[in-house]
C-alpha atoms as a PDB file:
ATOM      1  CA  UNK A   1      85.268  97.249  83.688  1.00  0.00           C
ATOM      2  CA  UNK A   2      81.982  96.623  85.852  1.00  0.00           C
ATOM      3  CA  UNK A   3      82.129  94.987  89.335  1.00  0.00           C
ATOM      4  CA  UNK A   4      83.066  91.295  90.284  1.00  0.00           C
ATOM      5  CA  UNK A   5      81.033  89.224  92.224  1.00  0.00           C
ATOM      6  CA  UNK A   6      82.653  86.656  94.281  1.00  0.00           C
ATOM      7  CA  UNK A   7      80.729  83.943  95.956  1.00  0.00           C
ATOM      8  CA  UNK A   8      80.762  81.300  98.656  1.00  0.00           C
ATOM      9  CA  UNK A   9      84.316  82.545  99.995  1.00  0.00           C
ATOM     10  CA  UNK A  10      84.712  81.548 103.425  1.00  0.00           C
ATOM     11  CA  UNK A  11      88.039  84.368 104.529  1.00  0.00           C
ATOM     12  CA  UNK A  12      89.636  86.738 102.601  1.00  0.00           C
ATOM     13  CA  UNK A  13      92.589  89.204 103.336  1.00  0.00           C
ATOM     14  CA  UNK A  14      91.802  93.089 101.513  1.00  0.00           C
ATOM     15  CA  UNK A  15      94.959  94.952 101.949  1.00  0.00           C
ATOM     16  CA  UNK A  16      94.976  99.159 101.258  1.00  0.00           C
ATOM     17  CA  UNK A  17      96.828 101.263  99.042  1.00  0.00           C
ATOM     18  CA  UNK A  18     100.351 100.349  98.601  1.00  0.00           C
ATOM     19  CA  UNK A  19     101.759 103.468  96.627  1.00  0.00           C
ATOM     20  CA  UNK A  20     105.422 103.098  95.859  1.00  0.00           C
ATOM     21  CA  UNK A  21     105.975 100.664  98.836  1.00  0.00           C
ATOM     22  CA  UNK A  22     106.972  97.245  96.531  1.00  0.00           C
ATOM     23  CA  UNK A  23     108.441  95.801  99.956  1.00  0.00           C
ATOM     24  CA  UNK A  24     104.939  96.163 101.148  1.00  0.00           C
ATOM     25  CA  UNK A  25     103.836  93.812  98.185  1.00  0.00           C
ATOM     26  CA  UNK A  26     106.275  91.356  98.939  1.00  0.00           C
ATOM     27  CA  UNK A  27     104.677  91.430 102.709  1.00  0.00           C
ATOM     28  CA  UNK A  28     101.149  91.017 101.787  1.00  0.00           C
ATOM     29  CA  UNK A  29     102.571  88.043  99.522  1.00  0.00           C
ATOM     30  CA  UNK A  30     103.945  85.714 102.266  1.00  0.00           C
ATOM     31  CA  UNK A  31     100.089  86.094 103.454  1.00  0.00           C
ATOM     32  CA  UNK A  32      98.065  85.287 100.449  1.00  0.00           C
ATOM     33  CA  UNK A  33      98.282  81.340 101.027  1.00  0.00           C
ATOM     34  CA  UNK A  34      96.204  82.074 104.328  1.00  0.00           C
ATOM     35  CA  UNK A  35      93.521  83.225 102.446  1.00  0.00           C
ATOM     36  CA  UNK A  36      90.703  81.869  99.586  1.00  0.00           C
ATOM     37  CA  UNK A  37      91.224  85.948  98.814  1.00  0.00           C
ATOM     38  CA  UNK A  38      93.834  88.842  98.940  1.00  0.00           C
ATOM     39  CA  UNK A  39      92.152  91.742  97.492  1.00  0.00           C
ATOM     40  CA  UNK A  40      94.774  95.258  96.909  1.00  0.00           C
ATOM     41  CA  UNK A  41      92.390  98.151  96.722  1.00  0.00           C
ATOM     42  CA  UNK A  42      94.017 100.688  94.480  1.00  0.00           C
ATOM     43  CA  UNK A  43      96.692 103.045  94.896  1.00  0.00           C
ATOM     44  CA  UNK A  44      98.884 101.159  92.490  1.00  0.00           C
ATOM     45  CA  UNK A  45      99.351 104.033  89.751  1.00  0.00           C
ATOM     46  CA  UNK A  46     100.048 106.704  92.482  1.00  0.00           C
ATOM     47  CA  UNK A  47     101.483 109.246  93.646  1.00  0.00           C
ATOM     48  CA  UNK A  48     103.879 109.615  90.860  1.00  0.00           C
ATOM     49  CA  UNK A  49     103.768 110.231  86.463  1.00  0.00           C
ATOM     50  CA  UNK A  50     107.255 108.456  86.456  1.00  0.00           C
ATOM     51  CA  UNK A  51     105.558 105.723  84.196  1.00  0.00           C
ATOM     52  CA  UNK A  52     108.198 103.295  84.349  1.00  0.00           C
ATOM     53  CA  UNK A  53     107.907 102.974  88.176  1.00  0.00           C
ATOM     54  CA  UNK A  54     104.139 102.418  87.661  1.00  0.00           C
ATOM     55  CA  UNK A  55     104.925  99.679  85.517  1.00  0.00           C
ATOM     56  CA  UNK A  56     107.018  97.581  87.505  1.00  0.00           C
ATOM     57  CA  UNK A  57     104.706  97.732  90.760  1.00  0.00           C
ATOM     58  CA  UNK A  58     101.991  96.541  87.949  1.00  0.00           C
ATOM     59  CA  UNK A  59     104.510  93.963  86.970  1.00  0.00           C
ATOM     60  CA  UNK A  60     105.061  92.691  90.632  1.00  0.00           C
ATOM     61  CA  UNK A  61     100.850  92.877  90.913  1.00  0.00           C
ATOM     62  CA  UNK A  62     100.517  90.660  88.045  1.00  0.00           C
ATOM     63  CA  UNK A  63     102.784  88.372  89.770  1.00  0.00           C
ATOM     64  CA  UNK A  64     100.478  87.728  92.333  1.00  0.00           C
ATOM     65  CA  UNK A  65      97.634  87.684  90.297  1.00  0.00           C
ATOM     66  CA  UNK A  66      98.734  84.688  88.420  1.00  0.00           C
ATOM     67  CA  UNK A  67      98.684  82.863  91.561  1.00  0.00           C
ATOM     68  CA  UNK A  68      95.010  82.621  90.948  1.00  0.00           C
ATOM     69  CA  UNK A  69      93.891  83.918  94.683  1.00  0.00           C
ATOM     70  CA  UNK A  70      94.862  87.974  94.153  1.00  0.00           C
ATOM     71  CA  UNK A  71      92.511  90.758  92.099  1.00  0.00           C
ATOM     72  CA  UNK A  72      93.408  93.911  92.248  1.00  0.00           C
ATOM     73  CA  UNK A  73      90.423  96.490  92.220  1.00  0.00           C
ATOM     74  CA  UNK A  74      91.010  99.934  90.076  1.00  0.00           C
ATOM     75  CA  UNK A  75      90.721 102.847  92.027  1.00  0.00           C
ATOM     76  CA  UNK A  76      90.611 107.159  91.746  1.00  0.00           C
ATOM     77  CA  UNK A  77      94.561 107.117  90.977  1.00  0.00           C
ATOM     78  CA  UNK A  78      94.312 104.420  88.630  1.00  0.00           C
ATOM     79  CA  UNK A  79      91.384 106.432  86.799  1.00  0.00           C
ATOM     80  CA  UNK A  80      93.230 109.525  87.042  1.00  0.00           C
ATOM     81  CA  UNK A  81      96.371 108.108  84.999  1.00  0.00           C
ATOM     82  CA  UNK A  82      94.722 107.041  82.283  1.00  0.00           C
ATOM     83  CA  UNK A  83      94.462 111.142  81.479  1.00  0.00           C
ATOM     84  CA  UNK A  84      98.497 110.904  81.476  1.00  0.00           C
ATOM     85  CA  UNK A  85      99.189 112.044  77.818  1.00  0.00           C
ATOM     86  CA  UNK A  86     102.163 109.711  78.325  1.00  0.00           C
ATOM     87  CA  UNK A  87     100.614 106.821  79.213  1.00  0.00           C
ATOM     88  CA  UNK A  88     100.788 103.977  76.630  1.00  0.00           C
ATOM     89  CA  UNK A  89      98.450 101.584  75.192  1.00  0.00           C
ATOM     90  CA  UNK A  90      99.666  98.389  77.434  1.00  0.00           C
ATOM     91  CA  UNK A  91      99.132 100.098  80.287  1.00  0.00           C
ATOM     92  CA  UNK A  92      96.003 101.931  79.318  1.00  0.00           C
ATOM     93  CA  UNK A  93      94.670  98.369  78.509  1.00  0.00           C
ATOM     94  CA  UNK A  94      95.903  96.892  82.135  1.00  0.00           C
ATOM     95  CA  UNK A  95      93.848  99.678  84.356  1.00  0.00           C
ATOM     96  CA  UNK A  96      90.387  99.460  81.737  1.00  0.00           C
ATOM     97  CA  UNK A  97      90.552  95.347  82.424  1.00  0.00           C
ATOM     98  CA  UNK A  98      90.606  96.121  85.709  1.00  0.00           C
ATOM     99  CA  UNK A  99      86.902  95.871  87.955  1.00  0.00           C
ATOM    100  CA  UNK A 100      86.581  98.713  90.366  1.00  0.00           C
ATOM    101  CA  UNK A 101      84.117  96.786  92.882  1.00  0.00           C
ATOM    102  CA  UNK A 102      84.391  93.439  94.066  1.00  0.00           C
ATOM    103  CA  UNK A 103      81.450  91.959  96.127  1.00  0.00           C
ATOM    104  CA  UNK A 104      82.468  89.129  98.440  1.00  0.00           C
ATOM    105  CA  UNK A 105      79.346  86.858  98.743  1.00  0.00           C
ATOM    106  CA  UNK A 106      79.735  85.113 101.966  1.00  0.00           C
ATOM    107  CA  UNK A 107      76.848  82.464 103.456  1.00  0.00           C
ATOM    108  CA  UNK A 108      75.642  84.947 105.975  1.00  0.00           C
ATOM    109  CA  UNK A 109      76.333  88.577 104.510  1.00  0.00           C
ATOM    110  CA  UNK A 110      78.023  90.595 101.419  1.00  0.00           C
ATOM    111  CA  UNK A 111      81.159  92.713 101.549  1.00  0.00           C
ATOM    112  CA  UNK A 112      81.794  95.158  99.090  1.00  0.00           C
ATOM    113  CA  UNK A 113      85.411  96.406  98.572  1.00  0.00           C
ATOM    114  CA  UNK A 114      86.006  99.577  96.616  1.00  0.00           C
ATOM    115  CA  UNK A 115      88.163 102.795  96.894  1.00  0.00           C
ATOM    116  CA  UNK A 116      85.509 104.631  96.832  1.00  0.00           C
ATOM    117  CA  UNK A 117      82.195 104.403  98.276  1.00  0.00           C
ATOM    118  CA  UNK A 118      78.560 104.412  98.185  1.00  0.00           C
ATOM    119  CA  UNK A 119      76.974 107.622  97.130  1.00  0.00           C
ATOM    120  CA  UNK A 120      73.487 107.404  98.000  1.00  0.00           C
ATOM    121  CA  UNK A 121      70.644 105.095 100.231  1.00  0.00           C
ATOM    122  CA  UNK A 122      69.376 105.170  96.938  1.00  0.00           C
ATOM    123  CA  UNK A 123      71.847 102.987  95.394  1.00  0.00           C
ATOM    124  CA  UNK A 124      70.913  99.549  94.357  1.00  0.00           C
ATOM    125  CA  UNK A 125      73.454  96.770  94.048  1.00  0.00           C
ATOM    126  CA  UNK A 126      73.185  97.065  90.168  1.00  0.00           C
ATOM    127  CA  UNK A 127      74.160 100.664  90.125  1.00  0.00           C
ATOM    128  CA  UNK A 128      77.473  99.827  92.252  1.00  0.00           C
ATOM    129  CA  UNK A 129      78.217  96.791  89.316  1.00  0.00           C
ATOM    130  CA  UNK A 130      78.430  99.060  86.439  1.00  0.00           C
ATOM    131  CA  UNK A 131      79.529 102.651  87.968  1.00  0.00           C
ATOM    132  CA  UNK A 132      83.067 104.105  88.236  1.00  0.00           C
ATOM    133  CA  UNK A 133      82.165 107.016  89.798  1.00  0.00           C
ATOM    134  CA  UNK A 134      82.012 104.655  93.260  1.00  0.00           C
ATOM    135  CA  UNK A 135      85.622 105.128  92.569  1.00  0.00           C
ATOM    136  CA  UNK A 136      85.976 108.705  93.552  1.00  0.00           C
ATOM    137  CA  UNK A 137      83.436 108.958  96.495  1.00  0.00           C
ATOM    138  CA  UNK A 138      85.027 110.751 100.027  1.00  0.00           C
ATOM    139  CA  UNK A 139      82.350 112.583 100.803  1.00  0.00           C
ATOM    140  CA  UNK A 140      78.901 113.563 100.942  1.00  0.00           C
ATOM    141  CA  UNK A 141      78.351 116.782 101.542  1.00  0.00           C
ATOM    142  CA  UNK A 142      81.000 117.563 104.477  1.00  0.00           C
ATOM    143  CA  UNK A 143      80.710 114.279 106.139  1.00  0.00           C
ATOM    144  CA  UNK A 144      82.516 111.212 104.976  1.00  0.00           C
ATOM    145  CA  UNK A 145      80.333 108.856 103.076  1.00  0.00           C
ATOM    146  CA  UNK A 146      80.052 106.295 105.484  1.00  0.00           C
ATOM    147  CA  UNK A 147      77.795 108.926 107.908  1.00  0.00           C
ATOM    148  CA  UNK A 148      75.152 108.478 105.186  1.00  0.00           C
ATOM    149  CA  UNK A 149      75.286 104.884 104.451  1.00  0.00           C
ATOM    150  CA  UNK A 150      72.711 102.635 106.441  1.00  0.00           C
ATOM    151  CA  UNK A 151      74.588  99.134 105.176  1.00  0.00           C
ATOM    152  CA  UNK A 152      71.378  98.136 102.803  1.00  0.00           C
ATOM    153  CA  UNK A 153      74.190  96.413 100.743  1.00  0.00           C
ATOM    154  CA  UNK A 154      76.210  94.894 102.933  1.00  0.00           C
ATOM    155  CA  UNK A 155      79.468  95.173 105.460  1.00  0.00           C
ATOM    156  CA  UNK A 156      81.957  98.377 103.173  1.00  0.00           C
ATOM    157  CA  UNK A 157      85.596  98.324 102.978  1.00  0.00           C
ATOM    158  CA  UNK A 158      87.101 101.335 101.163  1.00  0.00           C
ATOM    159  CA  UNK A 159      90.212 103.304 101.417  1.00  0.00           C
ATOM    160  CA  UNK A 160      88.214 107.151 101.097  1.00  0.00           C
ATOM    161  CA  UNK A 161      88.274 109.186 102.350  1.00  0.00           C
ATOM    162  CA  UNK A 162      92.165 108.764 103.163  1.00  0.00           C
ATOM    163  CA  UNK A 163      93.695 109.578 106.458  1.00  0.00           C
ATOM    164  CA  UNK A 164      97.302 109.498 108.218  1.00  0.00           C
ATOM    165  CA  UNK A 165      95.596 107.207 111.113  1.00  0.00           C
ATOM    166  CA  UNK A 166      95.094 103.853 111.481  1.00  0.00           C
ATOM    167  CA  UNK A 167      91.691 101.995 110.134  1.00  0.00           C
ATOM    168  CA  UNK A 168      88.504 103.816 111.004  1.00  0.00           C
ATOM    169  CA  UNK A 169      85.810 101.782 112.000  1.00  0.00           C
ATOM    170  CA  UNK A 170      81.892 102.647 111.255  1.00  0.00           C
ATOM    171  CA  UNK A 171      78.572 101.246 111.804  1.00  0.00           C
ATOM    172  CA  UNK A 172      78.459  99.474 108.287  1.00  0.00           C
ATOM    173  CA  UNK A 173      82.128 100.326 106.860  1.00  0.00           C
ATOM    174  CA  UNK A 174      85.228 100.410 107.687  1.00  0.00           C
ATOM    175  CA  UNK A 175      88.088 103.264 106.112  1.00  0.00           C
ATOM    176  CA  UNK A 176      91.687 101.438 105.626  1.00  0.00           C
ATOM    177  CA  UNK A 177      93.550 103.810 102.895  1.00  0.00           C
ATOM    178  CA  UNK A 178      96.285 105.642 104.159  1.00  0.00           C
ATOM    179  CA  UNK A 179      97.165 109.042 102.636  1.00  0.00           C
ATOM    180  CA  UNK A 180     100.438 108.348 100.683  1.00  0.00           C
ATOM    181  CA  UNK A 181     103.372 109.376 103.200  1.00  0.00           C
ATOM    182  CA  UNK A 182     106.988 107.485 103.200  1.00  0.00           C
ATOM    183  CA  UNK A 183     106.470 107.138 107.124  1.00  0.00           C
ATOM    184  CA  UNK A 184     102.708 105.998 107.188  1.00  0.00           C
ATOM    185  CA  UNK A 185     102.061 102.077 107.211  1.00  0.00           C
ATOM    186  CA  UNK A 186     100.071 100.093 105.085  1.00  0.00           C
ATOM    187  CA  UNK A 187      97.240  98.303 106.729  1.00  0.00           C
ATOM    188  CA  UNK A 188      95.455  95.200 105.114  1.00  0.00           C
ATOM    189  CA  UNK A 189      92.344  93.673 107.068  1.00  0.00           C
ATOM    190  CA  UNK A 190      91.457  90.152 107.897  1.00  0.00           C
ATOM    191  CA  UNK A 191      88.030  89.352 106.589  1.00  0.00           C
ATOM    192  CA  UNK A 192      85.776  86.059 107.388  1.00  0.00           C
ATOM    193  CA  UNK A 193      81.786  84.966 107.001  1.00  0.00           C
ATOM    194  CA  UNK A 194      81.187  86.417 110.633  1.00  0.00           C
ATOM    195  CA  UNK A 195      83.302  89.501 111.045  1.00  0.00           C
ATOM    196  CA  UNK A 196      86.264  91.655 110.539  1.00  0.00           C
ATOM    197  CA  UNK A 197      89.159  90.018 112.665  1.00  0.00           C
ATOM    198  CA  UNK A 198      92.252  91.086 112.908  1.00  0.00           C
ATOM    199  CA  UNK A 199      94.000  94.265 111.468  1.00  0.00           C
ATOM    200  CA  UNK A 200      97.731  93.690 110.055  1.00  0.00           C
ATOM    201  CA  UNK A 201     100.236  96.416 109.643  1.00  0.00           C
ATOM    202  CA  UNK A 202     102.189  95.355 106.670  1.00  0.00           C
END
């Protein structure tokens, strides 16, 4: 599914990849009252094929998104699954109704959230809307992406290219996905109209 656009949201909580961590889930829920937004960036369907696991983290994420203030946005592992020969129609259905982009319209500035990123200067804000290949984006070249992006579209969150340290910070972007790891946390970031503020190990 193309990207969402969200408009006039005033603070918003976008929390990385989760994995197998459900407890982590249950965390980030206690938190989504805070916020006009909690936005999980992908991860969901990974690292494992053990289908049944995958479907009762998706069970405990449509939990949350029935509270009405939760999306979930599709990401490279998510895409990757649906190549599972084992994979069955419900679940094949869940990830393809899924957008891969959200863009968070605030009064002063946009924020896009993907787990990918932005692959050229060249990109236009109607490329990102209908394009899953932001979904898979690391690197450029032998640089992370964010060394080539100048911020023409507005303030990046995206888990890629993953790391084992805590959130990287760039110019125009910011990198919060953790490679999966039982010992490494999960990190969600505090969002408003003005800024980042505060960064929340989960």
């Amino acid at each position: 599914m193309p990207g969402l656009i969200l408009p006039k949201v005033k603070k918003l909580l976008v929390v990385g990849p989760c994995y197998d961590k459900i407890e982590k889930l249950a965390r980030a829920e206690t938190l989504i009252p805070q916020y006009d937004w909690t936005i999980f960036n992908g991860g969901l369907c990974q690292p494992t094929n053990n289908l049944s696991q995958i479907k009762r983290r998706i069970d405990k994420m449509e939990q949350l998104i029935a509270t009405g203030k939760v999306i979930y946005v599709a990401g490279r592992s998510d895409y990757l699954l649906l190549n599972n020969l084992q994979i069955d129609l419900s679940l094949e259905k869940w990830i393809r109704s899924l957008y891969n982009l959200v863009i968070i319209e605030f009064s002063t500035r946009n924020v896009i959230i993907t787990d990918g990123g932005i692959p050229t200067t060249a990109t236009t804000r109607a490329d990102l809307l209908d394009n899953l290949e932001v979904s898979f984006i690391s690197r450029l070249g032998d640089k992370p992406w964010q060394h080539s992006y100048n911020g023409s579209l507005g303030y990046v969150i995206s888990n890629n290219p993953l790391t084992d340290q805590p959130p990287q910070y760039y110019k125009h972007s910011m990198q919060l996905g953790n490679l999966y790891a039982d010992q490494n946390s999960v990190y969600a970031q505090e969002v408003d109209e003005i800024s980042l503020k505060k960064s929340i190990s989960l």
